[in-house]
PDB file of N, CA and C in Angstrom:
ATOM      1  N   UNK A   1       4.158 -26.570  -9.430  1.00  0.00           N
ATOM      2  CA  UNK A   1       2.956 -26.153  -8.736  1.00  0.00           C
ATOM      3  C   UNK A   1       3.254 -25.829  -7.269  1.00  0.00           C
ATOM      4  N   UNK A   2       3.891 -26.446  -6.697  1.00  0.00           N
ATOM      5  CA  UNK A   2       4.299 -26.788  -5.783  1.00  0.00           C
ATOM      6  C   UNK A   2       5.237 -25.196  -5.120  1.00  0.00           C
ATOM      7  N   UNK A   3       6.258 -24.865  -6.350  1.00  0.00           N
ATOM      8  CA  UNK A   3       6.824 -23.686  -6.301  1.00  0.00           C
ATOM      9  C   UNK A   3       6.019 -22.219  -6.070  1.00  0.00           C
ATOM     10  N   UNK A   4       5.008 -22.614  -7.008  1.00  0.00           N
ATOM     11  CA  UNK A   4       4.308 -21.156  -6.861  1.00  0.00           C
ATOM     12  C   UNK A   4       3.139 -21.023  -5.803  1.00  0.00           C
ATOM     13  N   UNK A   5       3.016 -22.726  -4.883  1.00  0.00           N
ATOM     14  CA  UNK A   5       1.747 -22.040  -3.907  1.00  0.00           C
ATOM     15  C   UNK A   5       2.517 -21.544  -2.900  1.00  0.00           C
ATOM     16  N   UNK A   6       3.975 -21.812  -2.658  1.00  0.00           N
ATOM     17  CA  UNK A   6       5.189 -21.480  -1.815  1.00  0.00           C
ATOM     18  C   UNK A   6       5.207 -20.012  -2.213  1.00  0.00           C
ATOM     19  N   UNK A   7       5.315 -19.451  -2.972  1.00  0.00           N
ATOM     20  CA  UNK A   7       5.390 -18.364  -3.372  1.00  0.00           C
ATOM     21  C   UNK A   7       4.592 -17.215  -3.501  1.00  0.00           C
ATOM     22  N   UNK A   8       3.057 -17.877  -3.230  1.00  0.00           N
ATOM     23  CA  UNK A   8       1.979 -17.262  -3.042  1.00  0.00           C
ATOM     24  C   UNK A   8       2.158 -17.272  -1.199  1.00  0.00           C
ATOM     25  N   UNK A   9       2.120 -18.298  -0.635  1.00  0.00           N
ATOM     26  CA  UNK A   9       2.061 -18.163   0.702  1.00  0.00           C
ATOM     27  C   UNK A   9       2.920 -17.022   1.499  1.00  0.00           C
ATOM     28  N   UNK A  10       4.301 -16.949   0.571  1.00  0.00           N
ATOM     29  CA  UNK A  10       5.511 -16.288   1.487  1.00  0.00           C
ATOM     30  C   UNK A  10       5.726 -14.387   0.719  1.00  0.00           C
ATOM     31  N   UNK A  11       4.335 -14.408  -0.382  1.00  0.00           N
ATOM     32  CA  UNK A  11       3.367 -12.999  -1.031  1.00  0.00           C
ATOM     33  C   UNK A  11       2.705 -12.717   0.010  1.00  0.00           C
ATOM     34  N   UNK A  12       1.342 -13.845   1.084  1.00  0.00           N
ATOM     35  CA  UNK A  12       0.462 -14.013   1.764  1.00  0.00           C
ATOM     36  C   UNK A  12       1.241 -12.838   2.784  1.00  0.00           C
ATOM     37  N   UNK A  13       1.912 -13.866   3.189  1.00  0.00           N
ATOM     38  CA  UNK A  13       2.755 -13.631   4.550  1.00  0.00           C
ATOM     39  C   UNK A  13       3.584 -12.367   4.627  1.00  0.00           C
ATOM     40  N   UNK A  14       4.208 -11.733   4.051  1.00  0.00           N
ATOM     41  CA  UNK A  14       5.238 -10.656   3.921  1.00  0.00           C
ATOM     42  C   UNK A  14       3.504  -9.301   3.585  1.00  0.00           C
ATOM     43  N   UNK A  15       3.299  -9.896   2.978  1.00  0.00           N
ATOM     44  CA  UNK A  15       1.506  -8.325   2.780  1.00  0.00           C
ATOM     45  C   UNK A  15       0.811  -8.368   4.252  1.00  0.00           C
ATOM     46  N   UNK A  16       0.372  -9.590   4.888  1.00  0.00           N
ATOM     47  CA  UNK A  16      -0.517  -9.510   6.278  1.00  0.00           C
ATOM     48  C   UNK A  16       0.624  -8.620   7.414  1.00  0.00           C
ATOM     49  N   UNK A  17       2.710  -9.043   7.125  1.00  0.00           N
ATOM     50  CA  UNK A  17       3.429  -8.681   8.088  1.00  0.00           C
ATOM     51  C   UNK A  17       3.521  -6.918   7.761  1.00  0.00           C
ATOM     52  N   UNK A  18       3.247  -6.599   6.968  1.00  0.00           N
ATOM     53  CA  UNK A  18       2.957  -5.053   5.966  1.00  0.00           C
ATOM     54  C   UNK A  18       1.795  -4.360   6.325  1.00  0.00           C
ATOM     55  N   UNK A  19       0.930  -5.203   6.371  1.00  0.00           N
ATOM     56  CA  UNK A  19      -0.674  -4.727   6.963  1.00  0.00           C
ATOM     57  C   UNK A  19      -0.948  -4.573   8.665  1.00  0.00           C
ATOM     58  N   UNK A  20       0.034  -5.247   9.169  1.00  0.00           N
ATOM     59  CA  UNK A  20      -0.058  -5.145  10.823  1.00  0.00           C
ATOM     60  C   UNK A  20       0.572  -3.867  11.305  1.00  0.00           C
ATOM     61  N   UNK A  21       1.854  -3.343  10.581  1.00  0.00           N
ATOM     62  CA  UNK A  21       2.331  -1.978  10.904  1.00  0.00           C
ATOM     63  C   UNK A  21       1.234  -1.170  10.884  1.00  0.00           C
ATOM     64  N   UNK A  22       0.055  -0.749  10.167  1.00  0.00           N
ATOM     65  CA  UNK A  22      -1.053  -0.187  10.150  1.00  0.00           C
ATOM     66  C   UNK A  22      -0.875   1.001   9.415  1.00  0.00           C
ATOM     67  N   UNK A  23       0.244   1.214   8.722  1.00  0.00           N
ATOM     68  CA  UNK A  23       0.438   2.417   7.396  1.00  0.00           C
ATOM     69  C   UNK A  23      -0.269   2.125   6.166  1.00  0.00           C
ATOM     70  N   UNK A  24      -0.984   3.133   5.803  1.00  0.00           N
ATOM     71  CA  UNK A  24      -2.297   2.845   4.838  1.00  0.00           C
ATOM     72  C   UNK A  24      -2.120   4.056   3.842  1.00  0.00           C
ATOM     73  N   UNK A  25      -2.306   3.864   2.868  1.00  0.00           N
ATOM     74  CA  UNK A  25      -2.618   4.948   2.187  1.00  0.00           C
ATOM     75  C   UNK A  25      -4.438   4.933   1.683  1.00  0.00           C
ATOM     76  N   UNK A  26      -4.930   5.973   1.663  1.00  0.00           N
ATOM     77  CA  UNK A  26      -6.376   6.036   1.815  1.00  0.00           C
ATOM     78  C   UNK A  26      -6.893   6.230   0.837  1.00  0.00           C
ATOM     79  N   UNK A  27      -7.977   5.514   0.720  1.00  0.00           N
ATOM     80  CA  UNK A  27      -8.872   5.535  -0.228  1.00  0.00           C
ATOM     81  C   UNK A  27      -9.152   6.580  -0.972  1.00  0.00           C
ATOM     82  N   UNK A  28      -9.099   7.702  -0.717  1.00  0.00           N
ATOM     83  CA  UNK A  28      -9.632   9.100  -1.001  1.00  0.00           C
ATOM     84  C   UNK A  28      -8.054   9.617  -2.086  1.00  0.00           C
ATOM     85  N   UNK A  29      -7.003   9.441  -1.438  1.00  0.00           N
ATOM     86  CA  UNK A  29      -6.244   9.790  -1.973  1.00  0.00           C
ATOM     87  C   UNK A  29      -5.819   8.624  -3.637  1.00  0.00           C
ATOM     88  N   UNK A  30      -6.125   7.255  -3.085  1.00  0.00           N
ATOM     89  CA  UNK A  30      -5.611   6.550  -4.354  1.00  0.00           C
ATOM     90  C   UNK A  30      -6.778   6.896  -5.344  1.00  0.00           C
ATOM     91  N   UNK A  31      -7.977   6.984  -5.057  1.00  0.00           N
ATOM     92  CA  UNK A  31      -9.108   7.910  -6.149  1.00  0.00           C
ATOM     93  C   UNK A  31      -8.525   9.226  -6.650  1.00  0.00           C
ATOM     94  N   UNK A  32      -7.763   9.877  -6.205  1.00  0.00           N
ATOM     95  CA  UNK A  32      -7.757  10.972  -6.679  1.00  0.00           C
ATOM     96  C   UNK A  32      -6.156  10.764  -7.685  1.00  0.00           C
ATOM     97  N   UNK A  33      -5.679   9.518  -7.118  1.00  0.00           N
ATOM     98  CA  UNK A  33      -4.612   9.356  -8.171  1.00  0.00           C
ATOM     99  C   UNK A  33      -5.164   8.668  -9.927  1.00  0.00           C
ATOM    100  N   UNK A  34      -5.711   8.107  -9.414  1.00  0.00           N
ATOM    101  CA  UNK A  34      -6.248   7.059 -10.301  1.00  0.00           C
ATOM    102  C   UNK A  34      -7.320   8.334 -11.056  1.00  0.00           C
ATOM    103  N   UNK A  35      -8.071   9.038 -10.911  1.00  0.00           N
ATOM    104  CA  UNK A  35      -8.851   9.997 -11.520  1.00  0.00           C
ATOM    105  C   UNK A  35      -7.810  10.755 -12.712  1.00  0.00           C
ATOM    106  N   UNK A  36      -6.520  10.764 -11.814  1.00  0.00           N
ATOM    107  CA  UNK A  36      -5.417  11.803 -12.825  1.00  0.00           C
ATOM    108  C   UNK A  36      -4.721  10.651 -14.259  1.00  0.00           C
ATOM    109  N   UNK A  37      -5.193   9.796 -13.818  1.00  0.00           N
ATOM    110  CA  UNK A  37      -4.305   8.750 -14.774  1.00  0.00           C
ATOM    111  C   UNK A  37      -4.856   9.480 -16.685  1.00  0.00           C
ATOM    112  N   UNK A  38      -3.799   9.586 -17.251  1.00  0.00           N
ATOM    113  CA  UNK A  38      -4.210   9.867 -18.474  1.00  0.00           C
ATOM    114  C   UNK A  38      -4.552  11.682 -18.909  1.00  0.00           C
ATOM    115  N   UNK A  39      -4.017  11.816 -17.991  1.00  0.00           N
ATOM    116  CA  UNK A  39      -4.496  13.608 -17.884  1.00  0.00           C
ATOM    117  C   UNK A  39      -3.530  13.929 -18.027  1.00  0.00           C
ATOM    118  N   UNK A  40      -3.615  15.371 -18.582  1.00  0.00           N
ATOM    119  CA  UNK A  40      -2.295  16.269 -18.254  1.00  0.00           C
ATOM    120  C   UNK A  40      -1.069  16.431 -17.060  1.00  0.00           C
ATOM    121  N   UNK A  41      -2.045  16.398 -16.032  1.00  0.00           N
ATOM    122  CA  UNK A  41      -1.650  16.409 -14.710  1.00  0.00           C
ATOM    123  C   UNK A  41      -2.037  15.569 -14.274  1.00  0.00           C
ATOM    124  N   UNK A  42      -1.116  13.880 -14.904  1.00  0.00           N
ATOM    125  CA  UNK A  42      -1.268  12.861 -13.758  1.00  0.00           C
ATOM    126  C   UNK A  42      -0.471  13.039 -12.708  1.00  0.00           C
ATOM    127  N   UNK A  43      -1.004  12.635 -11.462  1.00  0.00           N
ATOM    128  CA  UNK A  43      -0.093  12.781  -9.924  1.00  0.00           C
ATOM    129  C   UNK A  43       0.487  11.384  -9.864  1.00  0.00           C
ATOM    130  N   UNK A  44       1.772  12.033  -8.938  1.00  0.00           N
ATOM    131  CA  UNK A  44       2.558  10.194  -8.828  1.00  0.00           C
ATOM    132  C   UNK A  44       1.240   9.267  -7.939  1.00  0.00           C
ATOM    133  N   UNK A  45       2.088   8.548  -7.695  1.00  0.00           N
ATOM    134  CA  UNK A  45       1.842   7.526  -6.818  1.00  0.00           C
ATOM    135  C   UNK A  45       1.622   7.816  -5.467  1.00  0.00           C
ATOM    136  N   UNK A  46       0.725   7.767  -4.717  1.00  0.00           N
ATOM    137  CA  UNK A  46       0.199   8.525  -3.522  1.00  0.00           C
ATOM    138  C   UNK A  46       1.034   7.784  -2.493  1.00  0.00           C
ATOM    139  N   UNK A  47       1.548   8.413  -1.084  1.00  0.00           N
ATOM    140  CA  UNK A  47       2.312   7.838  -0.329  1.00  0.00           C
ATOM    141  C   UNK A  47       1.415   7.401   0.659  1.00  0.00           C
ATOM    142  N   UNK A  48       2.037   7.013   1.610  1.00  0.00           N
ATOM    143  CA  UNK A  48       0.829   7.114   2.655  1.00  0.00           C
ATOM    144  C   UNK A  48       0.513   7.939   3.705  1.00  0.00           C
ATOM    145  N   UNK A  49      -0.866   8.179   3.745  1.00  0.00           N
ATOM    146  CA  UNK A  49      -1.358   8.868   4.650  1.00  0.00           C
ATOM    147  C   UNK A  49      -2.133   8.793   5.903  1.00  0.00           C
ATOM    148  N   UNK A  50      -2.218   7.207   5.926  1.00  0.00           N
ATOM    149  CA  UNK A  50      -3.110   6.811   7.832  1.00  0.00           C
ATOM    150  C   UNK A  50      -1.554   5.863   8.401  1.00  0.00           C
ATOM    151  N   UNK A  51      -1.653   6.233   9.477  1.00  0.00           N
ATOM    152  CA  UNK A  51      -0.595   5.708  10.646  1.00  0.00           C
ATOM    153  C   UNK A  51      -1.359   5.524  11.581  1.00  0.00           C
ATOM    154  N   UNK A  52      -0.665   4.601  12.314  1.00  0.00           N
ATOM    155  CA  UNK A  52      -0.759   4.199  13.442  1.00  0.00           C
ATOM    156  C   UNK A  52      -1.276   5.152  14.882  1.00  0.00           C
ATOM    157  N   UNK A  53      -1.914   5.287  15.909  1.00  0.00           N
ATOM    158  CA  UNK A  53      -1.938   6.198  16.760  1.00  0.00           C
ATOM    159  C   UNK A  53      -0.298   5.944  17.240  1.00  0.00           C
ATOM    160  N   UNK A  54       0.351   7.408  17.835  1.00  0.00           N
ATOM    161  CA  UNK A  54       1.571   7.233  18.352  1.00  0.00           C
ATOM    162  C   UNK A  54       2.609   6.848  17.240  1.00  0.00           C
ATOM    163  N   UNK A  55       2.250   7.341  16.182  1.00  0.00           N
ATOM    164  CA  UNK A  55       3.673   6.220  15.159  1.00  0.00           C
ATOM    165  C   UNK A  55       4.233   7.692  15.049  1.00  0.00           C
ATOM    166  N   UNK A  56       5.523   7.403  14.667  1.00  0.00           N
ATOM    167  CA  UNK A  56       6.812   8.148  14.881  1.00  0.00           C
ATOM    168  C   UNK A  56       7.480   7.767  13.530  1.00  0.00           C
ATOM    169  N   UNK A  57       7.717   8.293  12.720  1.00  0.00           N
ATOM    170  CA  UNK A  57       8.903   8.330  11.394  1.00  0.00           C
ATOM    171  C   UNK A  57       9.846   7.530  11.753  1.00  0.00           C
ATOM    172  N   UNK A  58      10.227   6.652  10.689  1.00  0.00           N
ATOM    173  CA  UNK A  58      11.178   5.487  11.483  1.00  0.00           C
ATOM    174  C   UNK A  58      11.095   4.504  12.093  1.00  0.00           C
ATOM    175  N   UNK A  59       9.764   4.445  12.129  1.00  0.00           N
ATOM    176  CA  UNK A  59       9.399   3.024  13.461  1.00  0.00           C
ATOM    177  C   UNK A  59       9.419   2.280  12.209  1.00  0.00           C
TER     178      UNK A  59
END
């Protein structure tokens, strides 16, 4: 038990340190992935598309 709330916490922790860079992929776009699911023309996996003000490729 013990193992997996460790393991949930250091999931917690590594997603909030992921969420502070401020790279998002948007709502609009994962709808329009998820709409294609099962279609002819399913689309991959949407990348992301909101950044940071000032973010630079590579940061």
């Amino acid at each position: 038990m013990q193992n997996a709330k460790t393991a949930m916490q250091g999931a917690i922790e590594a997603a909030l340190a992921e969420a502070d860079k401020g790279i998002f992929v948007s709502q609009e776009a994962v709808d329009r992935w998820m709409e294609s699911w099962g279609t002819e023309n399913e689309l991959p996996m949407p990348e992301p598309d909101i950044f940071p003000e000032g973010y630079k490729s590579g940061d």
